[in-house]
Protein backbone atom coordinates (compact mmCIF):
# COMPACT_ATOMS: atom_id res chain seq x y z
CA UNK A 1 92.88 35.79 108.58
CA UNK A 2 91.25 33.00 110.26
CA UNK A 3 87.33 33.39 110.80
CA UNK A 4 86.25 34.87 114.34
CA UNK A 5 83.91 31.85 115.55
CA UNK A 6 84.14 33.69 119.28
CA UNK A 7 81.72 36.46 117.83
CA UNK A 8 78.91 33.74 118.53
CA UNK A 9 79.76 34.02 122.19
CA UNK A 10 79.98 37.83 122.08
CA UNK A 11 76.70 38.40 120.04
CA UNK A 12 74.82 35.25 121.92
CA UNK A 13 72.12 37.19 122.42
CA UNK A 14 71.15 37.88 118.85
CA UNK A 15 69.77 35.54 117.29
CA UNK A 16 66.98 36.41 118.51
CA UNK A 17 67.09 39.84 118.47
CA UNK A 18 65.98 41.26 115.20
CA UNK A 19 68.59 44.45 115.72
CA UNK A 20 71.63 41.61 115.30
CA UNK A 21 73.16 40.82 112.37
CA UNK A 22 72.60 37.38 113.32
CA UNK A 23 68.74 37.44 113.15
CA UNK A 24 69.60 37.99 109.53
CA UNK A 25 69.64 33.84 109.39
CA UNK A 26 66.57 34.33 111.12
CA UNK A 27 64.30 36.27 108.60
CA UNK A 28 66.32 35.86 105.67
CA UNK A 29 68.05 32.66 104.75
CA UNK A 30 66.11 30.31 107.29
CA UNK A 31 62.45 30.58 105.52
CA UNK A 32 64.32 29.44 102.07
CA UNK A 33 66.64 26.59 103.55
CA UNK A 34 63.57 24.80 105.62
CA UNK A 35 61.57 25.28 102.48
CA UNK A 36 63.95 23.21 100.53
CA UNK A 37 64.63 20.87 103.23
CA UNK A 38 61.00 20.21 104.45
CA UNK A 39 60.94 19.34 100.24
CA UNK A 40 63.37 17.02 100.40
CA UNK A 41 61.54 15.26 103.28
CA UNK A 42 58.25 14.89 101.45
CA UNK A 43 59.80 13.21 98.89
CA UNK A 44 61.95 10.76 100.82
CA UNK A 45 59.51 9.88 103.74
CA UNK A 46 58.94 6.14 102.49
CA UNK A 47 62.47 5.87 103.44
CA UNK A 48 62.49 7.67 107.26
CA UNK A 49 61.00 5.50 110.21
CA UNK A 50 57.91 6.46 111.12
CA UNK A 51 57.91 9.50 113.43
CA UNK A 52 59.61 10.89 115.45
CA UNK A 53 62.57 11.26 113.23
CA UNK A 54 65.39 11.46 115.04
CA UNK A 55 67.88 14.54 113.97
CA UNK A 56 71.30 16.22 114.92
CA UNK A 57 71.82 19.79 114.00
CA UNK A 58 75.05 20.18 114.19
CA UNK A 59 76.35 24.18 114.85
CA UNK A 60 72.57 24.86 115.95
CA UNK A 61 74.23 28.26 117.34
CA UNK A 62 70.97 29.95 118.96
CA UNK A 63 68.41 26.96 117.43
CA UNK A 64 66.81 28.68 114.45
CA UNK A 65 67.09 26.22 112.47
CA UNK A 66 66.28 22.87 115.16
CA UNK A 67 63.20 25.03 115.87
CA UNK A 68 61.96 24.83 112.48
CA UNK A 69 62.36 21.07 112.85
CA UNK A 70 60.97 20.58 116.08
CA UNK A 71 57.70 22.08 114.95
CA UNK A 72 57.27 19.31 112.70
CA UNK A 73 58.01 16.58 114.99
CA UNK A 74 61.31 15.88 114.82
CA UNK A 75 63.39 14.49 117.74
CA UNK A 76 66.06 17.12 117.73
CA UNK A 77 69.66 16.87 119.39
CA UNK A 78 71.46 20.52 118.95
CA UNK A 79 75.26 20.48 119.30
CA UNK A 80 77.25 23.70 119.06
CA UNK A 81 81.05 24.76 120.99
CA UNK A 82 79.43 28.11 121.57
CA UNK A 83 77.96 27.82 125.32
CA UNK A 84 76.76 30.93 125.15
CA UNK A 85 74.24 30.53 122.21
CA UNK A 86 73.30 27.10 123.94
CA UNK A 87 72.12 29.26 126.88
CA UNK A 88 69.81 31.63 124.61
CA UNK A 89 68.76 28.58 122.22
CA UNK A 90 67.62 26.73 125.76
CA UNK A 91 66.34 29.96 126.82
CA UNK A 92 63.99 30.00 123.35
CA UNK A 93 62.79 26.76 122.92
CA UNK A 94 61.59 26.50 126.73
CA UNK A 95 59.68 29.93 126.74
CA UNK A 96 58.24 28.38 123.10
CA UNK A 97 57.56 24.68 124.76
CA UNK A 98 59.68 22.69 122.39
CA UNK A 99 61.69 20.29 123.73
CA UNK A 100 65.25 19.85 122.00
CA UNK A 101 68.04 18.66 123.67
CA UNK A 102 71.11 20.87 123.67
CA UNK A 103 74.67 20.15 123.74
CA UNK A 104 78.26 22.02 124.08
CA UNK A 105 81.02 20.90 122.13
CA UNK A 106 82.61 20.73 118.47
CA UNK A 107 81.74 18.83 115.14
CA UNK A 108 85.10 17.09 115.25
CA UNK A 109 84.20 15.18 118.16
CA UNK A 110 80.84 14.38 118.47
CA UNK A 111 79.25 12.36 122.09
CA UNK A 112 76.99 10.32 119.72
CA UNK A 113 77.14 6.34 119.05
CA UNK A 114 77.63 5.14 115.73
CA UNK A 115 74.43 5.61 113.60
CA UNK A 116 72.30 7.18 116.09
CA UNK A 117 70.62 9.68 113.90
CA UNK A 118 68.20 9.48 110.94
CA UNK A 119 68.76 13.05 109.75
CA UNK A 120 71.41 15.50 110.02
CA UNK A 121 72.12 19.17 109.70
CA UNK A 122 75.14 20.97 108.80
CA UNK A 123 74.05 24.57 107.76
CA UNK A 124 76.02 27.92 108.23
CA UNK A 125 78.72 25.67 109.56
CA UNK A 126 81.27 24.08 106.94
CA UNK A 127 83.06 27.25 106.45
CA UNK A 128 83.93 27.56 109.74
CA UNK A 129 85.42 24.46 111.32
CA UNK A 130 88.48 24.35 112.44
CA UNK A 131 88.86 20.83 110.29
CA UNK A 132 86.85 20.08 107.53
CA UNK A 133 87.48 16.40 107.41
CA UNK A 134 87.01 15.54 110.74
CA UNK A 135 83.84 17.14 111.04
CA UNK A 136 82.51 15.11 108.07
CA UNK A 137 83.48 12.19 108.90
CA UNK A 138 81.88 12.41 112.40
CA UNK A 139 78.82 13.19 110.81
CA UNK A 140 78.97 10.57 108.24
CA UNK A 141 79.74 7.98 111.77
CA UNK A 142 76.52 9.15 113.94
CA UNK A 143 74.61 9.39 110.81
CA UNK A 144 71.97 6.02 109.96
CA UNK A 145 73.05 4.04 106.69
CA UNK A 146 70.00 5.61 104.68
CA UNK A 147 70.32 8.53 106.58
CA UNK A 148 69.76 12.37 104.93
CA UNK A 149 72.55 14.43 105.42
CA UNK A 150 70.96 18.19 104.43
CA UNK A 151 73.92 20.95 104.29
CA UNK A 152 74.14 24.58 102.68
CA UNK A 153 77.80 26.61 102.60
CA UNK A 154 79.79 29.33 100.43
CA UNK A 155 81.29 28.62 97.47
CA UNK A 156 84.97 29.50 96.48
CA UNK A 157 84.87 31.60 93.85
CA UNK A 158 85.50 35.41 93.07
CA UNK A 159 81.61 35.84 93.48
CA UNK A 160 81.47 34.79 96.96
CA UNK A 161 84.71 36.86 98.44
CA UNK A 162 82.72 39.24 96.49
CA UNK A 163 79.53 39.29 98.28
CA UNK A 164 80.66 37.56 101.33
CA UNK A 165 83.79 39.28 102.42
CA UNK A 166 84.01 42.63 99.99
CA UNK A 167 80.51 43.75 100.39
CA UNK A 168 79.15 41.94 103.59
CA UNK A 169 82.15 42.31 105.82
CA UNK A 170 84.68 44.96 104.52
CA UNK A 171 82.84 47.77 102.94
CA UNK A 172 81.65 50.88 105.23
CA UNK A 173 78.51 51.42 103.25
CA UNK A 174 77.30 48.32 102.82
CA UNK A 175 79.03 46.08 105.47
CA UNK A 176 76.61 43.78 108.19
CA UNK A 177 78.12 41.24 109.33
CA UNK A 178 81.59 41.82 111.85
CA UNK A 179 84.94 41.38 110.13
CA UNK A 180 86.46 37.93 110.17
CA UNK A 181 82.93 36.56 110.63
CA UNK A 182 83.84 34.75 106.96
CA UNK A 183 87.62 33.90 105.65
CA UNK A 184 87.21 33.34 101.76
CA UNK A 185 90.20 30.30 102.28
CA UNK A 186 87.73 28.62 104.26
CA UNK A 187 85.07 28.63 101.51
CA UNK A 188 84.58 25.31 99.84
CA UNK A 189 83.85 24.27 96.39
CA UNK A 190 81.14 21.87 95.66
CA UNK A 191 83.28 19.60 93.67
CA UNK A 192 85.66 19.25 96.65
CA UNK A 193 82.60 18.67 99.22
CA UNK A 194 80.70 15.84 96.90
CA UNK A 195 84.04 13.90 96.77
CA UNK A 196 85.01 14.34 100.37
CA UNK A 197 81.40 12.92 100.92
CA UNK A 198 81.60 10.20 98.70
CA UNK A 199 84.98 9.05 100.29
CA UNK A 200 82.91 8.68 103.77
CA UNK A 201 79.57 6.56 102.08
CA UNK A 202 77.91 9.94 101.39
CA UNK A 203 76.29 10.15 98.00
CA UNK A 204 74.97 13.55 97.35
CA UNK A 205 71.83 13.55 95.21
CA UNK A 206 71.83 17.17 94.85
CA UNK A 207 73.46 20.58 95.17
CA UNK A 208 71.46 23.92 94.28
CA UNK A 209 72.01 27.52 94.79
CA UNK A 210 70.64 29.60 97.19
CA UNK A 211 70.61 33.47 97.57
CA UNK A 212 68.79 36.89 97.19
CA UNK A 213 65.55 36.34 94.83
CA UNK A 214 66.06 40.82 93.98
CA UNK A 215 68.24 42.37 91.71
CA UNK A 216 71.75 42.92 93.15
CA UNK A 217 70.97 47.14 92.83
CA UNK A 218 67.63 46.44 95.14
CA UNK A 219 70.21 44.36 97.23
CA UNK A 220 73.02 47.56 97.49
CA UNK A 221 70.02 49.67 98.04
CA UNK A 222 68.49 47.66 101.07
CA UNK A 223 72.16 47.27 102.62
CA UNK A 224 72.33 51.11 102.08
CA UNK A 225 69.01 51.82 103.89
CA UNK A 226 70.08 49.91 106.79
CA UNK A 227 73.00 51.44 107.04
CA UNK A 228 71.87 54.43 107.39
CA UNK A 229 69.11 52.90 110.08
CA UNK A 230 66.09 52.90 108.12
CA UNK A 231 65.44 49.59 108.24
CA UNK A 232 66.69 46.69 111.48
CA UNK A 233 68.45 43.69 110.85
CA UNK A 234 65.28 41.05 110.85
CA UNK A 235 63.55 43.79 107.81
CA UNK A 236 66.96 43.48 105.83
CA UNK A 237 66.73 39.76 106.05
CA UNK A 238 62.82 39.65 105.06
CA UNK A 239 63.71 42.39 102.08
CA UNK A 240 66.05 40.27 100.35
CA UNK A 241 63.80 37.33 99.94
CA UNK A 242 65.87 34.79 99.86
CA UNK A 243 65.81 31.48 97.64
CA UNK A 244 67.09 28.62 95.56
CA UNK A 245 68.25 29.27 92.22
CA UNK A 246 70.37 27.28 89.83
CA UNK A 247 73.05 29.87 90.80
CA UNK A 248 75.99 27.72 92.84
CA UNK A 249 78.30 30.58 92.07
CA UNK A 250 78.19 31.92 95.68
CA UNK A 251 76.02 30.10 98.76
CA UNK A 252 74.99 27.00 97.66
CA UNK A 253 72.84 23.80 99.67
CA UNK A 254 72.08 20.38 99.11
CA UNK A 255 71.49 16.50 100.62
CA UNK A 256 73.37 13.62 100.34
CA UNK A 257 72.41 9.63 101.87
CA UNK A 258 74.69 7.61 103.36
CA UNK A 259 74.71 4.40 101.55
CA UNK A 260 73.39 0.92 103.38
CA UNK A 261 75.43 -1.69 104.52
């Protein structure tokens, strides 16, 4: 089955709410992604315009991630199709005094000019478009030439339906996230995303892994323990302590520049 993007407008609310699955992104897998992209940043800065750098994050869903980037003075543009989580990422970012502009509608047609941005976001995102293609090449279009294009998604491989699907969606004891948030036919192997990027101008300079930094038995032990309501959402998320690894076997993320004229 297709994934369920309309959970985003049922569980709008949570990602902020540490007893949602979704503030999982929150506690868990956003400290490690900024990290690595706050990295890649530093080392490419000579190349950016002085500040403020413009950015898109595209599928901001509730703004965790255009938060992070905010606080460090970027100029960020959020676009997501899930009105609801534009409401609650408005809602956030006002009551926290950072101003990022919000926007409804869907990566495959994006209300940007050509080369408008200096950075761009695709994160928790790829693997659930509606069409792959488009969505890239609208990002490679509203992206600068020089531009960073930072990204992280799910392999396709029998690790990821694995941990993704088996054990994160399906099974009683261990499940967290809603079934049909993830379809394993709408994973996507790096080899495939690097060339559909280089078709569009999009050189990727690097593609890393990115997971659980504990032992999968202290992993099946924390997803029993919440479970069983010992621990909430946001402690499951800061528990499994999330970071890059050399590991693409499962979630992987990376950057890419789109070459000059």
């Amino acid at each position: 089955m297709p994934v369920d993007n309309q959970l985003y407008n049922h569980n709008a609310h949570g990602w902020w709410d540490e007893n949602n699955f979704l503030h999982t992104l929150k506690t868990g897998l956003n400290p490690a992604r900024f990290a690595y992209f706050q990295k890649i940043l530093r080392a490419n800065r000579p190349a950016l315009p002085p500040a403020p750098v413009s950015m898109l994050d595209l599928g901001c869903g509730g703004g965790l991630l255009a938060e992070e980037f905010a606080r460090i003075g970027c100029r960020v543009t959020g676009i997501d199709p899930s009105a609801a989580s534009l409401i609650s990422a408005r809602n956030h970012a006002l009551a926290c005094g950072l101003a990022i502009h919000y926007l409804c509608g869907p990566g495959e047609t994006l209300p940007f000019d050509n080369s408008q941005f200096h950075l761009l976001t695709c994160c928790d995102v790829l693997e659930h478009v509606n069409n792959l293609p488009a969505v890239l090449a609208e990002s490679a279009r509203v992206l600068q030439p020089g531009g960073i294009f930072l990204f992280d998604t799910i392999n396709r491989t029998f690790k990821s339906y694995f941990e993704n699907i088996f054990i994160a969606q399906d099974f009683p004891l261990t499940s967290f996230f809603p079934k049909n948030t993830h379809a394993w036919s709408q994973f996507i192997r790096p080899t495939n995303l690097t060339l559909m990027l280089a078709r569009l101008g999009l050189q990727v300079r690097e593609i890393t892994g990115i997971g659980p930094g504990i032992h999968p038995l202290r992993v099946a032990l924390l997803l029993l323990r919440h479970k069983t309501r010992k621990i909430t959402y946001a402690e499951l998320g800061r528990q499994l302590k999330f970071t890059t690894t050399t590991d693409i076997s499962a979630s992987y993320i990376g950057w890419a520049v789109k070459a000059r004229s």
